[in-house]
PDB file of N, CA and C in Angstrom:
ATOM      1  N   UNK A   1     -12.303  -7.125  55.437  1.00  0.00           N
ATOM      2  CA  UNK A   1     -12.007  -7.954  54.311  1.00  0.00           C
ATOM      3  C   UNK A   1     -12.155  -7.108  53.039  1.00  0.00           C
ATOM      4  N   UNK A   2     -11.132  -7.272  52.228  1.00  0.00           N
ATOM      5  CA  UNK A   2     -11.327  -6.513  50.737  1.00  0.00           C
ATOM      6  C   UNK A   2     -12.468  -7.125  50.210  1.00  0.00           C
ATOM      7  N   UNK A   3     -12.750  -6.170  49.436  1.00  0.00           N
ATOM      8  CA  UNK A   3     -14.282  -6.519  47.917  1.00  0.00           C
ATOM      9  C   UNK A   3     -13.370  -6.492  46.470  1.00  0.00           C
ATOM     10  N   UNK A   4     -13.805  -7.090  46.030  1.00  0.00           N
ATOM     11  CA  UNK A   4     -13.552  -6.590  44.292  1.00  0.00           C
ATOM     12  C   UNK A   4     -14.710  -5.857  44.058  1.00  0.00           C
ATOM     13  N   UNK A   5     -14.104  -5.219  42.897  1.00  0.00           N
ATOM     14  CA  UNK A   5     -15.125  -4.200  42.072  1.00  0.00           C
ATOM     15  C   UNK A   5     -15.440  -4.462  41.433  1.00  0.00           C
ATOM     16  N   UNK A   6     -16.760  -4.784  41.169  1.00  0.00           N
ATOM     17  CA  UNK A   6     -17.691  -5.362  40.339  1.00  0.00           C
ATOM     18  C   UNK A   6     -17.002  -5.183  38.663  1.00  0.00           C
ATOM     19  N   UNK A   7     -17.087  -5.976  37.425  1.00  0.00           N
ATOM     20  CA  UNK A   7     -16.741  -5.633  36.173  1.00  0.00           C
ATOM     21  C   UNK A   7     -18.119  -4.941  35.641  1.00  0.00           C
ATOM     22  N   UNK A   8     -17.960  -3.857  34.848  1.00  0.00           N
ATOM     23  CA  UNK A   8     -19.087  -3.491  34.403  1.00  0.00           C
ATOM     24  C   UNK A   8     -18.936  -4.417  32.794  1.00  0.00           C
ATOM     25  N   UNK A   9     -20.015  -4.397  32.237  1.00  0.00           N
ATOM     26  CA  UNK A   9     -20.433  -5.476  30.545  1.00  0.00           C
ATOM     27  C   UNK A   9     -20.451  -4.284  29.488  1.00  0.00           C
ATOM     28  N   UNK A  10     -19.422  -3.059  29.576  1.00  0.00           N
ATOM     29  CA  UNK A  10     -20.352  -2.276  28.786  1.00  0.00           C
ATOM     30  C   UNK A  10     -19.143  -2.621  27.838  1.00  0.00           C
ATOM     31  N   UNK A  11     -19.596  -2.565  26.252  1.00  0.00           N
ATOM     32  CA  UNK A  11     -18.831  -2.726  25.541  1.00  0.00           C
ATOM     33  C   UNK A  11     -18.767  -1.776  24.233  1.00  0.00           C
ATOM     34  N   UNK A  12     -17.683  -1.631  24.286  1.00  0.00           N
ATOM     35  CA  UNK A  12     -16.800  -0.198  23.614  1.00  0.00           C
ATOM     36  C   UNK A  12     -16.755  -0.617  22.479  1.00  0.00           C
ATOM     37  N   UNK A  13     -17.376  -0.150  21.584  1.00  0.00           N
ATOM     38  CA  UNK A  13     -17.770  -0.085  20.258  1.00  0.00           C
ATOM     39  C   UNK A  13     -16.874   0.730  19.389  1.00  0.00           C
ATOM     40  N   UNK A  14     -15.506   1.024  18.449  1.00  0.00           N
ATOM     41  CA  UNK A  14     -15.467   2.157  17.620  1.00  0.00           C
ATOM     42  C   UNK A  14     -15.246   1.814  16.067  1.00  0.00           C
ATOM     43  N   UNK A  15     -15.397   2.513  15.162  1.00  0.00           N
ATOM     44  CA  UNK A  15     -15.127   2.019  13.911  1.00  0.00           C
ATOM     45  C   UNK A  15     -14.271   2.988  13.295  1.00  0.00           C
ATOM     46  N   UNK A  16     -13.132   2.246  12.346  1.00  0.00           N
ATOM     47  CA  UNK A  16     -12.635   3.555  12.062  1.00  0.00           C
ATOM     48  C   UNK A  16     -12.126   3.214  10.722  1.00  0.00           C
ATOM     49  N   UNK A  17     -13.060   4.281   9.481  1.00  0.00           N
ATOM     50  CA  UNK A  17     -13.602   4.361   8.333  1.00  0.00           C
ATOM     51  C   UNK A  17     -11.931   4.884   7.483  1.00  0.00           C
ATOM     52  N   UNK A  18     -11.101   3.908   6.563  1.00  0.00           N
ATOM     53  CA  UNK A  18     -10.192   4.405   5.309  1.00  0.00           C
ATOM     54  C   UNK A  18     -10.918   4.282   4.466  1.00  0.00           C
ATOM     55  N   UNK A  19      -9.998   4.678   3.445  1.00  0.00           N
ATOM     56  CA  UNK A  19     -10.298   4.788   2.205  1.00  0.00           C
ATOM     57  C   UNK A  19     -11.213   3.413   1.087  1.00  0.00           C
ATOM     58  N   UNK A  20     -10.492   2.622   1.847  1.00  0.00           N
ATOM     59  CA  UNK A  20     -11.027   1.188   1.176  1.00  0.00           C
ATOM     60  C   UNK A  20     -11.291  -0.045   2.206  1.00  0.00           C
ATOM     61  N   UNK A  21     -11.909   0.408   3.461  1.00  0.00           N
ATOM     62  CA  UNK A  21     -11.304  -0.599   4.121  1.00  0.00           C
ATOM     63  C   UNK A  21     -12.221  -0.066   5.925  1.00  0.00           C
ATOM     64  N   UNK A  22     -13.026  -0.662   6.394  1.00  0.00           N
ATOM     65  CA  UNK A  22     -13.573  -0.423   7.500  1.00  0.00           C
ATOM     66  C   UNK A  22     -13.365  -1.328   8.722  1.00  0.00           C
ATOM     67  N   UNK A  23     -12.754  -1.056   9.691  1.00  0.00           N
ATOM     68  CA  UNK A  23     -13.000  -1.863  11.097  1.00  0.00           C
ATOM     69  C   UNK A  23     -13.580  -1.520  12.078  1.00  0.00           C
ATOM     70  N   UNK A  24     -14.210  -2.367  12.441  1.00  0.00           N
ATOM     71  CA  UNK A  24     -14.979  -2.238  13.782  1.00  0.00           C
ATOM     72  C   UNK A  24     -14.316  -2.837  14.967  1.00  0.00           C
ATOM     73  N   UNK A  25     -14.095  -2.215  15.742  1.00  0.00           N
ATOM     74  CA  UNK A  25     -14.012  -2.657  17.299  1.00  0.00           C
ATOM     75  C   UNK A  25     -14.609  -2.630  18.157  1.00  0.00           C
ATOM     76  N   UNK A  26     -13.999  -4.086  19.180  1.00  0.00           N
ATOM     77  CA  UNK A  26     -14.830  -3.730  20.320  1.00  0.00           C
ATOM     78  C   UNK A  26     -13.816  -4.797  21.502  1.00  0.00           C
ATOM     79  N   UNK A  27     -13.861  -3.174  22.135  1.00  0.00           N
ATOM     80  CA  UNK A  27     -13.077  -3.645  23.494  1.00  0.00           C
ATOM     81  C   UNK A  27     -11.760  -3.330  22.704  1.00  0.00           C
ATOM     82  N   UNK A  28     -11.474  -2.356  22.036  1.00  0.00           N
ATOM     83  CA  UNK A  28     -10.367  -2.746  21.231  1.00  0.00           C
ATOM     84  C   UNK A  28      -9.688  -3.641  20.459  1.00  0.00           C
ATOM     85  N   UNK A  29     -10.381  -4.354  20.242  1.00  0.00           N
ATOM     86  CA  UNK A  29      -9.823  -5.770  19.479  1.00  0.00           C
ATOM     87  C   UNK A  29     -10.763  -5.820  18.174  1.00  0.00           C
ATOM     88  N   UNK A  30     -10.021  -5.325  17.013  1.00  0.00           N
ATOM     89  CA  UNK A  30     -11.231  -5.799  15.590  1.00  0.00           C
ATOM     90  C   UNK A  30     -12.074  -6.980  15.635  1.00  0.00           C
ATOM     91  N   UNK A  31     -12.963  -6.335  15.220  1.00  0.00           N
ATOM     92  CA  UNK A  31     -14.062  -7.315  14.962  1.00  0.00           C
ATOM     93  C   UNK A  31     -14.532  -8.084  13.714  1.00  0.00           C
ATOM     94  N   UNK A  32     -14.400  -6.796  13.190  1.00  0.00           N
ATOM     95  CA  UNK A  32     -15.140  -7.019  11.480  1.00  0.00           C
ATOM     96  C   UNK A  32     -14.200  -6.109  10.785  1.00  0.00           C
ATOM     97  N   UNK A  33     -14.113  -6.489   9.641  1.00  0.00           N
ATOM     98  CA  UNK A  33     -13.329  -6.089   8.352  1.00  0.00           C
ATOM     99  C   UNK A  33     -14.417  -5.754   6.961  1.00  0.00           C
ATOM    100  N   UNK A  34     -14.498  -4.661   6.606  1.00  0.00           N
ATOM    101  CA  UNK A  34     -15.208  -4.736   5.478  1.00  0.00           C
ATOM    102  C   UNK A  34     -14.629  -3.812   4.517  1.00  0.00           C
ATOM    103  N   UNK A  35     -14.539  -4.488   3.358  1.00  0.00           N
ATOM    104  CA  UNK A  35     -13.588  -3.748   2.233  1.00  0.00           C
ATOM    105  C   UNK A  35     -14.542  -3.172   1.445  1.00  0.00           C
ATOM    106  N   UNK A  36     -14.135  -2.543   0.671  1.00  0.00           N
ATOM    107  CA  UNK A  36     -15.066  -1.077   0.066  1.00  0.00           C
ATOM    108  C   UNK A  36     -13.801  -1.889  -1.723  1.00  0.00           C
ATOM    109  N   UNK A  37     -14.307  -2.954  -2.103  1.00  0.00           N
ATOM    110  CA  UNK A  37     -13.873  -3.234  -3.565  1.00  0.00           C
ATOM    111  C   UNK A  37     -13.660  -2.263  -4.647  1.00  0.00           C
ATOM    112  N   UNK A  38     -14.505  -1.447  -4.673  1.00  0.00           N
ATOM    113  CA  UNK A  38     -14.847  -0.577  -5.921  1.00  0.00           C
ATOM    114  C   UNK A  38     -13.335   0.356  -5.071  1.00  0.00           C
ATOM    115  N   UNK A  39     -13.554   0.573  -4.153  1.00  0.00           N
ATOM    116  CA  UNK A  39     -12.204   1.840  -4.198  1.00  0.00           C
ATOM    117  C   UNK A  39     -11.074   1.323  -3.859  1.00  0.00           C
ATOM    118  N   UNK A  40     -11.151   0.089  -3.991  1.00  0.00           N
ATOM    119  CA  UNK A  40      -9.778  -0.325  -3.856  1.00  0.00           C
ATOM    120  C   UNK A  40      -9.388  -0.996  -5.297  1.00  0.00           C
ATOM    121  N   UNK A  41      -9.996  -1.462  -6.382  1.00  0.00           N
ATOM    122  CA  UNK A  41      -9.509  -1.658  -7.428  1.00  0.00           C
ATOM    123  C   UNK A  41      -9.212  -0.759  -8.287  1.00  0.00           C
ATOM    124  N   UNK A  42     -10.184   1.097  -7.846  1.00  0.00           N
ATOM    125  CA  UNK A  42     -10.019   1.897  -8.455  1.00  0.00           C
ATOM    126  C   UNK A  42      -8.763   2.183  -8.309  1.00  0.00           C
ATOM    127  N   UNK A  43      -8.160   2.364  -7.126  1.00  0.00           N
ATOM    128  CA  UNK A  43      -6.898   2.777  -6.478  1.00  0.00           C
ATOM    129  C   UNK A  43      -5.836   2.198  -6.779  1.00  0.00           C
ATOM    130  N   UNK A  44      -5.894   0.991  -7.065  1.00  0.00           N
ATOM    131  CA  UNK A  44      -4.823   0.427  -7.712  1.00  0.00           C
ATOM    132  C   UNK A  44      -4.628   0.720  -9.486  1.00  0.00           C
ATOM    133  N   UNK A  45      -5.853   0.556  -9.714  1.00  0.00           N
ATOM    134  CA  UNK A  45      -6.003   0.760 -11.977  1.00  0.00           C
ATOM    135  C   UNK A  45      -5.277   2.049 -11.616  1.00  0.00           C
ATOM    136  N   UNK A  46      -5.137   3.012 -11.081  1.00  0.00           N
ATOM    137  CA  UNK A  46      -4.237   4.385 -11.270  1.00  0.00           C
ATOM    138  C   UNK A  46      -3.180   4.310 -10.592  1.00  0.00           C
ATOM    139  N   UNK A  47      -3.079   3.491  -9.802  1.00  0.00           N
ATOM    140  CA  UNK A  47      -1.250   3.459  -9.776  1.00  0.00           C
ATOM    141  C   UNK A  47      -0.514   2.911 -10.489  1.00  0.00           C
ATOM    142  N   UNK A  48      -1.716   1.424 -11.050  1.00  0.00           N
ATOM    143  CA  UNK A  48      -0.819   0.846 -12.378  1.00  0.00           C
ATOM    144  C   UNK A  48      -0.617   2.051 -13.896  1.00  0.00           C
ATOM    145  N   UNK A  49      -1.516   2.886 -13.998  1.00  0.00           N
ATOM    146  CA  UNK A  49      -1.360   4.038 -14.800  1.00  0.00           C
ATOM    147  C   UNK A  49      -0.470   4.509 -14.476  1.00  0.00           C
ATOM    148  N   UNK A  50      -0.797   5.225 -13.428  1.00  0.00           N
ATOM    149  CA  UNK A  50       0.594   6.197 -13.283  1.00  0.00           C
ATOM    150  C   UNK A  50       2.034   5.488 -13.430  1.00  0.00           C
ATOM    151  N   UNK A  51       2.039   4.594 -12.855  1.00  0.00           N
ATOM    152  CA  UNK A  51       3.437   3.877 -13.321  1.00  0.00           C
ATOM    153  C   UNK A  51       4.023   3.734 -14.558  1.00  0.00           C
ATOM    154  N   UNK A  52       3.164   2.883 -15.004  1.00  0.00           N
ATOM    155  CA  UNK A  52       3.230   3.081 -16.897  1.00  0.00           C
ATOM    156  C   UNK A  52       3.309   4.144 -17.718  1.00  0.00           C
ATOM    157  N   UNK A  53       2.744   5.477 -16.805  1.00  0.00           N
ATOM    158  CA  UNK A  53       3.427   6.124 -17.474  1.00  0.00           C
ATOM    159  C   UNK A  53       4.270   7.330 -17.207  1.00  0.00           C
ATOM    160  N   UNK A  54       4.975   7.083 -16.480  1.00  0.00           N
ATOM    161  CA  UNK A  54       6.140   7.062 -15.970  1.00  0.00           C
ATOM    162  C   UNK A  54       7.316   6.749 -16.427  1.00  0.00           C
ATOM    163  N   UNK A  55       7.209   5.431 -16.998  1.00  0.00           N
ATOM    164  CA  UNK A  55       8.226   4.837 -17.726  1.00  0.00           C
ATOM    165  C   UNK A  55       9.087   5.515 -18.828  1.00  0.00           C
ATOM    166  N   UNK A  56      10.405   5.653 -18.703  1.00  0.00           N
ATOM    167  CA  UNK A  56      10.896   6.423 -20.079  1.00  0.00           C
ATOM    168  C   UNK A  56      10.857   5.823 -21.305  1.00  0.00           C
ATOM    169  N   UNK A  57      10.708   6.291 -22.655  1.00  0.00           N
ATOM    170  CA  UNK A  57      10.689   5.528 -23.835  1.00  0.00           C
ATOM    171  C   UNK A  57      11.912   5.295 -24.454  1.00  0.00           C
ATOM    172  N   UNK A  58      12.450   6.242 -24.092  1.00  0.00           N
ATOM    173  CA  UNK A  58      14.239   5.870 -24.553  1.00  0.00           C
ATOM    174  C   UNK A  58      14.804   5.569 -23.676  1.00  0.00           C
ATOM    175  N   UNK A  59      16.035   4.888 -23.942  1.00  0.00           N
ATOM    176  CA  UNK A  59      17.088   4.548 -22.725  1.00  0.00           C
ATOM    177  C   UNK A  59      18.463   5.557 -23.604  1.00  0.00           C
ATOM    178  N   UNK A  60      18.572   6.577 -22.994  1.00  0.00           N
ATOM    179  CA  UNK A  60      19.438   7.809 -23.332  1.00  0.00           C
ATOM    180  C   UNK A  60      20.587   7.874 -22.020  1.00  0.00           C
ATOM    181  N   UNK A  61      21.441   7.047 -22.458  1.00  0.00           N
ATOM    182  CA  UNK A  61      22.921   7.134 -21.349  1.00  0.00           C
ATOM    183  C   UNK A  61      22.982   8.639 -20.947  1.00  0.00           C
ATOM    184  N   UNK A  62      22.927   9.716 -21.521  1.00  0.00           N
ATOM    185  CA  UNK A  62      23.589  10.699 -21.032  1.00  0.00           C
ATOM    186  C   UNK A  62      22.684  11.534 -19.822  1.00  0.00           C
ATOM    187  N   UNK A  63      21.473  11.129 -19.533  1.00  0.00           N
ATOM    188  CA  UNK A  63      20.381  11.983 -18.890  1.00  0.00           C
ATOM    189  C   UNK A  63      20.167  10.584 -17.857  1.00  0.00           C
ATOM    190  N   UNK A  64      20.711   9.422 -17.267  1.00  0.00           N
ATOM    191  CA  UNK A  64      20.537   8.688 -16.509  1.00  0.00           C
ATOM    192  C   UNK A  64      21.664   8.785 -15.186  1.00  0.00           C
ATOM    193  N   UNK A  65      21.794   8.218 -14.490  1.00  0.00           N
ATOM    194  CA  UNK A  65      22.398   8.230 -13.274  1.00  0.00           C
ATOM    195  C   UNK A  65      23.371   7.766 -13.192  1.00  0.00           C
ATOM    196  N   UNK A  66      24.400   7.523 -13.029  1.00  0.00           N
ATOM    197  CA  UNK A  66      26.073   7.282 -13.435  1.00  0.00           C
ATOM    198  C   UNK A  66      25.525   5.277 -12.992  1.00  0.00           C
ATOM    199  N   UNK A  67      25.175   4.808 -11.628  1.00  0.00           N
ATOM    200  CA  UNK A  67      25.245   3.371 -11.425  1.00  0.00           C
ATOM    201  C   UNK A  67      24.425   3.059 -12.902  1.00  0.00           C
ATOM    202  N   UNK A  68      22.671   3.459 -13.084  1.00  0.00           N
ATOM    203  CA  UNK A  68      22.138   2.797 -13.944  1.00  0.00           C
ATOM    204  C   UNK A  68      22.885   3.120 -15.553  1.00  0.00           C
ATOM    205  N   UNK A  69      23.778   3.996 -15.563  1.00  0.00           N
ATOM    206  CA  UNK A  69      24.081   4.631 -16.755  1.00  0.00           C
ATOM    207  C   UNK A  69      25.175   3.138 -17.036  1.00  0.00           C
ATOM    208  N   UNK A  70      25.857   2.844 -15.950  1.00  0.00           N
ATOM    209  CA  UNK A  70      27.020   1.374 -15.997  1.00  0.00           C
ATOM    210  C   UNK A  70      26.128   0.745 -16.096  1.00  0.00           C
ATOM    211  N   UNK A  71      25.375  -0.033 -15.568  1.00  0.00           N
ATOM    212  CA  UNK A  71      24.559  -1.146 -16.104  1.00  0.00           C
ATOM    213  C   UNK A  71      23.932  -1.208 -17.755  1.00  0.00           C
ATOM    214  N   UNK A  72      23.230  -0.230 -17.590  1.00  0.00           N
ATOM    215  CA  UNK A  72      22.896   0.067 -19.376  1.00  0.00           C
ATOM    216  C   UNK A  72      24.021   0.062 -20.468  1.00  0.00           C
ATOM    217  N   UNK A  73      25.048   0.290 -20.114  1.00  0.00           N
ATOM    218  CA  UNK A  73      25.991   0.469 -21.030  1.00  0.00           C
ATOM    219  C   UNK A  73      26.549  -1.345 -21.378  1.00  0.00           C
ATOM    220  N   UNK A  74      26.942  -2.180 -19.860  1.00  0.00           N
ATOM    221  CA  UNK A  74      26.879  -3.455 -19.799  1.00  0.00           C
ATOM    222  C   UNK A  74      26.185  -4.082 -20.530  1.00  0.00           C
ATOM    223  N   UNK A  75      24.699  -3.925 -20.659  1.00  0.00           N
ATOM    224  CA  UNK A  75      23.681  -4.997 -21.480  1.00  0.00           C
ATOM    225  C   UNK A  75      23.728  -4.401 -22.568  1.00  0.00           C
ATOM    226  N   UNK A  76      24.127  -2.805 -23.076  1.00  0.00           N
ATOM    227  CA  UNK A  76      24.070  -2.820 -24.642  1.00  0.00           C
ATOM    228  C   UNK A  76      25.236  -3.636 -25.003  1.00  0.00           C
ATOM    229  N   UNK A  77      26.209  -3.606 -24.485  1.00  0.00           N
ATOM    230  CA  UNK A  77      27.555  -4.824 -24.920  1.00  0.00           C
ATOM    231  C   UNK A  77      27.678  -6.176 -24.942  1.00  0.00           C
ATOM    232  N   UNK A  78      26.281  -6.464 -24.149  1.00  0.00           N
ATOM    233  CA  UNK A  78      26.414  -7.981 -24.249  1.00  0.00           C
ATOM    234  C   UNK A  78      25.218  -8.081 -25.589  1.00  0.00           C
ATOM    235  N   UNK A  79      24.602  -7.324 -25.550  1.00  0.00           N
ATOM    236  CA  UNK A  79      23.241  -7.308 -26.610  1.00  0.00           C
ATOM    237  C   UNK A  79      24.261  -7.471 -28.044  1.00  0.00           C
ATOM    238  N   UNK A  80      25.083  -6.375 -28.294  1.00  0.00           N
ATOM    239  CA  UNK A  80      25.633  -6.473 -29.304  1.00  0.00           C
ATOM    240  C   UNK A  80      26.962  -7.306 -29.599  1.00  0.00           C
ATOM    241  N   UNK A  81      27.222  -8.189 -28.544  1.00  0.00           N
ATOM    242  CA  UNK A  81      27.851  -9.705 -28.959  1.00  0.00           C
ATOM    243  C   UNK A  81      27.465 -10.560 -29.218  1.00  0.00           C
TER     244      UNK A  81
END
């Protein structure tokens, strides 16, 4: 007659540490979530920087991209009707 093989209880623990953001597993399946606030609001205040400044201050038709260069040209014509 066949046996089964006993299940062993041991349970597989790993965590695996980003930047803003920790999970724990077990058995492979998350467990816990723990966010690291401070580096994740930091992380965002400098992308909203960097974006902003980024931004061009002029809108100069001749140094833009032929599609956005047609659009820009469109709203200065409706601006000035």
């Amino acid at each position: 007659m066949a046996t089964r093989k006993k299940k062993t209880d041991t349970a597989e623990i790993s965590v695996v540490k980003g930047s803003h953001l920790t999970v724990t597993y077990n058995n492979g399946y998350p467990e816990k979530l723990e966010w690291d606030w401070d580096a994740l609001v930091s992380e965002v205040r400098n992308a909203c920087l960097k974006a902003e400044s980024n931004i061009p201050a002029t809108t100069d038709l001749e140094t833009m991209k032929p599609n956005v260069k047609a659009k820009a040209a469109t709203r200065q014509k409706k601006a000035k009707a």
